[in-house]
C-alpha atoms as a PDB file:
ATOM      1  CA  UNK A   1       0.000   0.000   0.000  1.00  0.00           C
ATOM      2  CA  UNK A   2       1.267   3.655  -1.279  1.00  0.00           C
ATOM      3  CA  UNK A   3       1.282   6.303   1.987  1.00  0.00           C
ATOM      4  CA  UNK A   4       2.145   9.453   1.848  1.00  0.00           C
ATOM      5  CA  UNK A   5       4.761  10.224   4.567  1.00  0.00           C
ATOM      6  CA  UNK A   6       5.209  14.133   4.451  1.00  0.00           C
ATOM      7  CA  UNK A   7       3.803  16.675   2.868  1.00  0.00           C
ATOM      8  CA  UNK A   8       4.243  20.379   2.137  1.00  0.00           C
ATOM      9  CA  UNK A   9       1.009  22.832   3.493  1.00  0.00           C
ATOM     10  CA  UNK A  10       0.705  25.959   1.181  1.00  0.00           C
ATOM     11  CA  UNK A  11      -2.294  27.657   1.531  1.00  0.00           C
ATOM     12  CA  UNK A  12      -3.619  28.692  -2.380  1.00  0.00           C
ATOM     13  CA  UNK A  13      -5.059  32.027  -2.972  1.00  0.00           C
ATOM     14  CA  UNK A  14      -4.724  34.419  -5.024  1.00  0.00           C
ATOM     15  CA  UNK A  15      -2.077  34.100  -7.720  1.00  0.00           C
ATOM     16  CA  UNK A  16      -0.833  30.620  -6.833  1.00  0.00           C
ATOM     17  CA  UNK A  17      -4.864  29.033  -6.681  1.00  0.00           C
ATOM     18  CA  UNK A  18      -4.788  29.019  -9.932  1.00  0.00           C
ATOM     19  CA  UNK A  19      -4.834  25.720 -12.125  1.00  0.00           C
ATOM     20  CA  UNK A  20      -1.653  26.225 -14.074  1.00  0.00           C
ATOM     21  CA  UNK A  21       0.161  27.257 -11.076  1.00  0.00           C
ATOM     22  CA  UNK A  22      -1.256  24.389  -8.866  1.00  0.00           C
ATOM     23  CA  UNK A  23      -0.269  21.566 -11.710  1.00  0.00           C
ATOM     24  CA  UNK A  24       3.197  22.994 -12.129  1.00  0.00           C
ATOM     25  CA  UNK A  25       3.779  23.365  -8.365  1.00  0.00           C
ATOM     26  CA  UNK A  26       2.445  19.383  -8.260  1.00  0.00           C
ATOM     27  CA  UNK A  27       4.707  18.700 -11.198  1.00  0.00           C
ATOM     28  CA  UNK A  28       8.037  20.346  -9.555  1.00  0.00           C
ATOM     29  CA  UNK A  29       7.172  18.933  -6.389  1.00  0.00           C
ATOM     30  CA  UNK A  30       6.918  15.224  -8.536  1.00  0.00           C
ATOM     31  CA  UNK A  31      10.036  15.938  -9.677  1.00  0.00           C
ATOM     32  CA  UNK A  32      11.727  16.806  -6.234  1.00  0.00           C
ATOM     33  CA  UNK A  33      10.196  13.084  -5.157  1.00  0.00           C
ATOM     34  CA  UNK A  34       7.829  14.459  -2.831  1.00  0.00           C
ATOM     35  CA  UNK A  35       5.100  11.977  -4.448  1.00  0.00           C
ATOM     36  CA  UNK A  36       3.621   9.174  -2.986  1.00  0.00           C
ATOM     37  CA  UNK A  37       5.872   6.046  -3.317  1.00  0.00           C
END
């Protein structure tokens, strides 16, 4: 079974709520392995 472990809290609003800016910050965090293994 897959758990997440840790995870980083940002609140979204304003600039960074929106859905470009939420996939790339999911993306880059994907990329820094913070994804579920």
């Amino acid at each position: 079974m897959n758990r997440l472990r840790s995870a980083p809290w940002l609140p979204l609003f304003d600039g960074p709520a929106g859905p470009g800016a939420v996939a790339r910050l999911a993306a880059e965090a994907e990329k820094a392995g913070w994804g579920i293994r």
